[in-house]
C-alpha atoms as a PDB file:
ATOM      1  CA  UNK A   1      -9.724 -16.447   0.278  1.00  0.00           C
ATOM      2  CA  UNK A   2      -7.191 -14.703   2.787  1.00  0.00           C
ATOM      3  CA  UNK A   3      -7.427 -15.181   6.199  1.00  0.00           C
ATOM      4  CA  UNK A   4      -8.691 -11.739   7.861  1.00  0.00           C
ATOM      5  CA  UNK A   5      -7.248 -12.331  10.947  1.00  0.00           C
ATOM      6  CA  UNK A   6      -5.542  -9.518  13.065  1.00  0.00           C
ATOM      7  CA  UNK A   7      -6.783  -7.756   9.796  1.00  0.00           C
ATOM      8  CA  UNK A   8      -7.832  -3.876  10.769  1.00  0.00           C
ATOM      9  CA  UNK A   9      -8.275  -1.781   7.730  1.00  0.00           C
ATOM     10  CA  UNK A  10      -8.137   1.710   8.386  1.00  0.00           C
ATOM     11  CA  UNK A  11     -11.469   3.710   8.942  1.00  0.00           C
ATOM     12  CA  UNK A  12     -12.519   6.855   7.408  1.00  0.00           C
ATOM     13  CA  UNK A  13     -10.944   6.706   4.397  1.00  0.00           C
ATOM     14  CA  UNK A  14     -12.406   9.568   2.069  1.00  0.00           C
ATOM     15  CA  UNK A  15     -13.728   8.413  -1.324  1.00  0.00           C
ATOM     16  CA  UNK A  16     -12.484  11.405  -2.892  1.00  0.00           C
ATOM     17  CA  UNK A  17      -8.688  12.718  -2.473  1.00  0.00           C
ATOM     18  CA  UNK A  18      -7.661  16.431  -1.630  1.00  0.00           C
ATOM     19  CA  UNK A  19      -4.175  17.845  -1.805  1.00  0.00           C
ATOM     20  CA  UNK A  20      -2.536  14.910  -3.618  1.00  0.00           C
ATOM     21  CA  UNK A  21      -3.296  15.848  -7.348  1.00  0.00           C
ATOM     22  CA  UNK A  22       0.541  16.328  -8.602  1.00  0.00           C
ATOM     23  CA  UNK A  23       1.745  13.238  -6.811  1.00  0.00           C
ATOM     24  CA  UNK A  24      -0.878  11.270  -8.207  1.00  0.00           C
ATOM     25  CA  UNK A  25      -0.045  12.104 -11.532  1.00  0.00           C
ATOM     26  CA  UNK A  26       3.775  11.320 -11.276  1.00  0.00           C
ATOM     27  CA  UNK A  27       2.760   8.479  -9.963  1.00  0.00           C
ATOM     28  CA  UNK A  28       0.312   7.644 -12.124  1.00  0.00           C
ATOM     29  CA  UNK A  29       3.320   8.558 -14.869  1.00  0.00           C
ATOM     30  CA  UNK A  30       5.612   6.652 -12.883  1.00  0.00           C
ATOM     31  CA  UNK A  31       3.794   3.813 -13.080  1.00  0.00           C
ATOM     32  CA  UNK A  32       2.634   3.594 -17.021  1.00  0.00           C
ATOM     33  CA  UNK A  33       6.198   3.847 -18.012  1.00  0.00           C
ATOM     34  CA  UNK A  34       7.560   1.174 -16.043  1.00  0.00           C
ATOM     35  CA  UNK A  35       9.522   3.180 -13.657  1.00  0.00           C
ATOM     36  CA  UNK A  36       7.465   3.410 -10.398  1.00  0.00           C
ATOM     37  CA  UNK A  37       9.582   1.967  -7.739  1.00  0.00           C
ATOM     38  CA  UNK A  38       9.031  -1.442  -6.372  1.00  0.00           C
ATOM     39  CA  UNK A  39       9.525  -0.751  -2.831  1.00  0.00           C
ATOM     40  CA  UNK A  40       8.643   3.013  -1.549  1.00  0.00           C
ATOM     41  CA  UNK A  41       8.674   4.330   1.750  1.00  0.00           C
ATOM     42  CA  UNK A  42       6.332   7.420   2.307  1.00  0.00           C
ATOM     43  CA  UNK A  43       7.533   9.498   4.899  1.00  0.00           C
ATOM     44  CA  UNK A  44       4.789  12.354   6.770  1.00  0.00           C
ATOM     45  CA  UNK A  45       3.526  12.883   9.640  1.00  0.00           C
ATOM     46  CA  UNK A  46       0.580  10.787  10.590  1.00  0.00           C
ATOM     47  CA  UNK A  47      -3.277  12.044   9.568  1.00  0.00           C
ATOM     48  CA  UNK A  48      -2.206  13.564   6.268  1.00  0.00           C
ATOM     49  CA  UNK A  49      -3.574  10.779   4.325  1.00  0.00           C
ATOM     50  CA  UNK A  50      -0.740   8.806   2.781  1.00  0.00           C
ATOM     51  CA  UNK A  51      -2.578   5.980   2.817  1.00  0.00           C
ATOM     52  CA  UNK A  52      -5.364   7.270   1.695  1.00  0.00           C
ATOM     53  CA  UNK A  53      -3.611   8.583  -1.120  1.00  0.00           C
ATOM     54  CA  UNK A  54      -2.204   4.929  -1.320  1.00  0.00           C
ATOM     55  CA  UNK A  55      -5.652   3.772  -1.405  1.00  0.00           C
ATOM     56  CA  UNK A  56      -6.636   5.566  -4.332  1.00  0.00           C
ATOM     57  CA  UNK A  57      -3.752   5.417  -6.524  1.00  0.00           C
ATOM     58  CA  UNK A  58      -4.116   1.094  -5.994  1.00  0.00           C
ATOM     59  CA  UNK A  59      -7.723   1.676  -6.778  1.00  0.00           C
ATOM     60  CA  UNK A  60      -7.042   3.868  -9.806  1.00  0.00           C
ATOM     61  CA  UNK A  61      -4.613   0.876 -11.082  1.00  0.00           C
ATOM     62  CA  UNK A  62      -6.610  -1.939 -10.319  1.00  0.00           C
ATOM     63  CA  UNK A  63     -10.022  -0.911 -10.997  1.00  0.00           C
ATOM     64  CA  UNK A  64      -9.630   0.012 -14.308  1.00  0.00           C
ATOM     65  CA  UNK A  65     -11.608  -3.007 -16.141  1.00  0.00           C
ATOM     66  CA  UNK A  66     -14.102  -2.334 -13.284  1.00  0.00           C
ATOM     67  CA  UNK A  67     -17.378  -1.015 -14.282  1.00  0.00           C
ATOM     68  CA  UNK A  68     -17.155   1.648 -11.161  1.00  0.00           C
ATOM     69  CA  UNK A  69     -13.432   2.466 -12.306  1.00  0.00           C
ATOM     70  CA  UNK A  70     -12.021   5.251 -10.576  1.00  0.00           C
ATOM     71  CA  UNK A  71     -12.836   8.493 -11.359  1.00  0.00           C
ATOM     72  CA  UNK A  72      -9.434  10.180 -12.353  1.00  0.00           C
ATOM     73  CA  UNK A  73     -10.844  13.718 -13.451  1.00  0.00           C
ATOM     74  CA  UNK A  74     -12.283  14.293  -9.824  1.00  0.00           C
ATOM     75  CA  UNK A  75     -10.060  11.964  -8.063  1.00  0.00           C
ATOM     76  CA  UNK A  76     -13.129   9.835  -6.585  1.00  0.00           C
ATOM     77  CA  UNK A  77     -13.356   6.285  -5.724  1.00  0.00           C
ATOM     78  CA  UNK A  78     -16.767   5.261  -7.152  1.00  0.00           C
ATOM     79  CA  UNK A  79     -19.313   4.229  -4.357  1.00  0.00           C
ATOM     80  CA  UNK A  80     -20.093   1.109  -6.306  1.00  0.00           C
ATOM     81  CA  UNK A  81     -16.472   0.120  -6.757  1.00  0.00           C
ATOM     82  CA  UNK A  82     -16.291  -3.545  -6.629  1.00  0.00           C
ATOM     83  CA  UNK A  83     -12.310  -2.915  -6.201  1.00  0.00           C
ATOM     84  CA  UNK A  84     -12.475  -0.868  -3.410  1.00  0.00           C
ATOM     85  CA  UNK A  85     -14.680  -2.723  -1.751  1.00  0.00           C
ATOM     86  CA  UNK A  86     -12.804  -6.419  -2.069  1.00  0.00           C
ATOM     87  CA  UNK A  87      -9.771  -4.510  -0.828  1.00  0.00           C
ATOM     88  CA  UNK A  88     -11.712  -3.066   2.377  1.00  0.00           C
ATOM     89  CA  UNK A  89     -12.550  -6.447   2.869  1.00  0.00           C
ATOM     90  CA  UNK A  90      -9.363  -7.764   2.061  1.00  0.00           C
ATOM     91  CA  UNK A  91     -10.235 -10.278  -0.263  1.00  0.00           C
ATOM     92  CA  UNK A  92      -8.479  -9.011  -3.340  1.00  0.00           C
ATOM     93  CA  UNK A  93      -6.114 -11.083  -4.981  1.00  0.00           C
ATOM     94  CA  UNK A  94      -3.972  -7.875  -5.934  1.00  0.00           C
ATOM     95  CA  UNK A  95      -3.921  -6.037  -2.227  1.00  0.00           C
ATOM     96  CA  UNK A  96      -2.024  -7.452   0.589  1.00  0.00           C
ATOM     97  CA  UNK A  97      -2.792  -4.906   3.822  1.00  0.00           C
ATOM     98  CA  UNK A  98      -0.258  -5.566   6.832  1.00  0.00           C
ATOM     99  CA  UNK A  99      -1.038  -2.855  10.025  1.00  0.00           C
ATOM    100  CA  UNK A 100       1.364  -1.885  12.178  1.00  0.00           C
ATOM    101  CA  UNK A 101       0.773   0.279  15.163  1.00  0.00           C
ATOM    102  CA  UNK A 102       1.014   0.221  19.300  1.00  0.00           C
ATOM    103  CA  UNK A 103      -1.592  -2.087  20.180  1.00  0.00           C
ATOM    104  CA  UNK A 104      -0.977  -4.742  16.781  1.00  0.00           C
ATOM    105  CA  UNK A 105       2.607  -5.347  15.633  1.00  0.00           C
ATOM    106  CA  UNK A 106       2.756  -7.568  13.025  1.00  0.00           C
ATOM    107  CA  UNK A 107       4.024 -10.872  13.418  1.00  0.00           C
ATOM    108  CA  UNK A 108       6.722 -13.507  11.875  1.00  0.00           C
ATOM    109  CA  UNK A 109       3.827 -15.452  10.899  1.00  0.00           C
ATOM    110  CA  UNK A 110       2.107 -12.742   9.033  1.00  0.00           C
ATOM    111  CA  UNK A 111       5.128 -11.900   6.864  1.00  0.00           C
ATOM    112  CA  UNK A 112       5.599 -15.440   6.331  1.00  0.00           C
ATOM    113  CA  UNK A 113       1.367 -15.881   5.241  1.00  0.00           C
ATOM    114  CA  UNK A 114       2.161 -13.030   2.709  1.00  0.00           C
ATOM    115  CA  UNK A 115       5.595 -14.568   1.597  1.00  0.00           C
ATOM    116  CA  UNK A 116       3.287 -17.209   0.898  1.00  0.00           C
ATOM    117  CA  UNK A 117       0.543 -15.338  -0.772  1.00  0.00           C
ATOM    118  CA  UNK A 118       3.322 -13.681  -2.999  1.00  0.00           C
ATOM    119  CA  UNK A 119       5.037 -17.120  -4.211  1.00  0.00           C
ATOM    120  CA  UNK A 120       1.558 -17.253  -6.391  1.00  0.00           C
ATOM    121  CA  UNK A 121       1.187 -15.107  -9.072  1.00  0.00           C
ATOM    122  CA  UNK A 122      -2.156 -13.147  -9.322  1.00  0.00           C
ATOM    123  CA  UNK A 123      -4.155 -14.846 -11.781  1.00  0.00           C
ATOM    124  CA  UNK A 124      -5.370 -11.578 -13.637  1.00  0.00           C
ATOM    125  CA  UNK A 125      -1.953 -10.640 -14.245  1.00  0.00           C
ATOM    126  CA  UNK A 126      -2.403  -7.197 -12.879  1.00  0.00           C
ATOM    127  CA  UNK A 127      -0.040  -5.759 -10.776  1.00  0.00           C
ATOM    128  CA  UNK A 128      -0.169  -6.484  -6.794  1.00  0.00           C
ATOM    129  CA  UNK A 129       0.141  -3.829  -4.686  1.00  0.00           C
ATOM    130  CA  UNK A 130       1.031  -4.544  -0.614  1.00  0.00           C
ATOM    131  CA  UNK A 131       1.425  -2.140   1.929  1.00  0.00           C
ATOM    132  CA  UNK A 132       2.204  -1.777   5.391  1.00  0.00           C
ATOM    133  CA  UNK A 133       0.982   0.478   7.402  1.00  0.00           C
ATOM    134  CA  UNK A 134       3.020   2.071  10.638  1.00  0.00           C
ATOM    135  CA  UNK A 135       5.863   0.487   9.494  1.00  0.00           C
ATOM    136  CA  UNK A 136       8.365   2.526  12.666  1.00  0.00           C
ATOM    137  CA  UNK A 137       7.031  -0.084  14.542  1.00  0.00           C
ATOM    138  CA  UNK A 138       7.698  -2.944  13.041  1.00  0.00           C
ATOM    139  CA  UNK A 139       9.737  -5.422  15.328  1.00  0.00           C
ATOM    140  CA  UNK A 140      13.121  -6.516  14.761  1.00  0.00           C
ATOM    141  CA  UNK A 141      12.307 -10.030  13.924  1.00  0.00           C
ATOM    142  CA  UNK A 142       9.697  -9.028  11.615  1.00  0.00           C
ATOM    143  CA  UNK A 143      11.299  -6.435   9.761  1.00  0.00           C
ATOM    144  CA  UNK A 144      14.086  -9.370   9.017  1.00  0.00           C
ATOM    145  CA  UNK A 145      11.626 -11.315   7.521  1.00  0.00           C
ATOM    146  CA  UNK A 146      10.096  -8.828   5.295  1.00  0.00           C
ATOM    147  CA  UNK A 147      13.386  -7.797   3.982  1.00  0.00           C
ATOM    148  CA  UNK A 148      13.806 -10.893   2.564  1.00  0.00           C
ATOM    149  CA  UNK A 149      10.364 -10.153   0.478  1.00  0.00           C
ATOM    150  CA  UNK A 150      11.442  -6.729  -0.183  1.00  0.00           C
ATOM    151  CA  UNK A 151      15.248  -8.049  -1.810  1.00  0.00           C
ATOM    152  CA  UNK A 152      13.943  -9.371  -4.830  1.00  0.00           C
ATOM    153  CA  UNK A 153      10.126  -8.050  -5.774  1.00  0.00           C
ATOM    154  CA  UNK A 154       8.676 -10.353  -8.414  1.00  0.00           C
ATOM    155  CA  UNK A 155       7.790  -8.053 -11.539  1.00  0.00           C
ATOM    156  CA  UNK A 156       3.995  -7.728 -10.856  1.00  0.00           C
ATOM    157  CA  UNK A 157       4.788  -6.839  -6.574  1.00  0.00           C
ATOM    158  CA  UNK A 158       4.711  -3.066  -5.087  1.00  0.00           C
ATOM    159  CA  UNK A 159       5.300  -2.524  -1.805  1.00  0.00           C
ATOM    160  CA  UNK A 160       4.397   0.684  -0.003  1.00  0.00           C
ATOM    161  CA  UNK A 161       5.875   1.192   3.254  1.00  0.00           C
ATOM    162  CA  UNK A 162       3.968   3.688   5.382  1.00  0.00           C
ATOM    163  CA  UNK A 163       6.029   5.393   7.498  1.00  0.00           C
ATOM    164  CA  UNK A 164       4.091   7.965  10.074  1.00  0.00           C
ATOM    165  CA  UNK A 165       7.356   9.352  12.014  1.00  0.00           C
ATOM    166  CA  UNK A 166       5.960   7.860  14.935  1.00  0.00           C
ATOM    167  CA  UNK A 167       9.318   6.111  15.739  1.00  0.00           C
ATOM    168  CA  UNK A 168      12.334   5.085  14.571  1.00  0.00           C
ATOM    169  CA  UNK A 169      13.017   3.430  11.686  1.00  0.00           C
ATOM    170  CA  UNK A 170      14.543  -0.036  11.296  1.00  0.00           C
ATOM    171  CA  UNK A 171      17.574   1.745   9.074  1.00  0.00           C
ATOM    172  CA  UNK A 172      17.886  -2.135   6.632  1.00  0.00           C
ATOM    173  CA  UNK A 173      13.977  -0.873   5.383  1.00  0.00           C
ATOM    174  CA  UNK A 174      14.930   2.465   4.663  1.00  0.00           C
ATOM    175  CA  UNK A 175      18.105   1.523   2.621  1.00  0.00           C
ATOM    176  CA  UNK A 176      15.658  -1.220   0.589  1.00  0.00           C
ATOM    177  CA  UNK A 177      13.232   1.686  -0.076  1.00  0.00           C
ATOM    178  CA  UNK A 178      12.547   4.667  -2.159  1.00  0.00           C
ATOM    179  CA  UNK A 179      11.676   7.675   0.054  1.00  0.00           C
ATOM    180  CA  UNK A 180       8.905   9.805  -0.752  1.00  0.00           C
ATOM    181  CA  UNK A 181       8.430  12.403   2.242  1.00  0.00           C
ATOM    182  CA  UNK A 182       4.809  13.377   2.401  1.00  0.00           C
ATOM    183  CA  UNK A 183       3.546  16.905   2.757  1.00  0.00           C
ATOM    184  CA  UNK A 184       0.032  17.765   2.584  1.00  0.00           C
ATOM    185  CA  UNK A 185      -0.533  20.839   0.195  1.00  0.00           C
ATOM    186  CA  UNK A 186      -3.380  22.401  -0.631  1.00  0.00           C
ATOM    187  CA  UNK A 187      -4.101  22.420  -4.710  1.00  0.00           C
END
């Protein structure tokens, strides 16, 4: 099991998604044909639900063997999702959930427990999806660490950098990321 500590999951995250139907899809597209980038950076202001959109797209992926898979017609994690609910509590093998913001900045050491969670491959084989949340405010030394994670992805990492405008970015993550800039639209 992962250690859970310093681990804050975000709250209120909506079980069904709103405004991010076409981005789903090409990512969803993205993804089945082997071209979804390894290391993205979305880019919007903060409280239009990238992560929640995040969410749902890793819960789409992952939960598909699931008997509560995700509901891709309505966009709607199921209630009874055993995914979702391992990744809320990070225990998944194939979510890694690093949160960055004023009053938590992630640490050396945390980089350095998921460098070691990410030497092992997942032993489902499914894809592993890690994100990081606030990422502006990542600190200097711990943004130098994570780059060396974010050189060389194995072929089964993703890494979703959250990015909420809140701050500068260190400019060594943005030029080891795709950008995505987030707008909310109504569909």
């Amino acid at each position: 099991m992962k250690n859970t500590k310093n681990y804050i999951f975000p709250e209120n995250i909506s079980n069904k998604l709103y405004g991010y139907n076409n981005l789903f899809n090409n990512f969803e597209s993205l993804f089945k044909n082997n071209k979804l980038p390894k290391i993205l950076l979305l880019t919007g202001d903060k409280g239009i639900g990238k992560f929640t959109f995040i969410f749902h797209f890793i819960n789409f992926i992952l939960s598909k063997k699931d008997n509560f898979s995700y509901d891709k017609d309505n966009f709607v994690i199921q209630s009874d999702s055993t995914i979702s609910n391992k990744i809320k509590l990070n225990i998944d093998q194939n979510f890694n959930y690093l949160g960055c913001e004023k009053t938590y900045n992630i640490s050396v050491d945390s980089i350095r427990e998921l460098k070691l969670s990410l030497s092992r491959p997942p032993f489902n084989n499914f894809p592993r999806f890690n994100v990081i949340d606030d990422v502006e405010f990542i600190n200097l030394n711990s943004a130098n660490a994570l780059l060396k994670l974010l050189e060389e992805p194995s072929d089964y990492d993703y890494f979703f950098l959250i990015n909420n405008k809140n701050n500068k970015l260190i400019e060594t993550l943005l030029s080891r990321s795709i950008e995505f800039k987030i707008f909310l639209s109504i569909e």
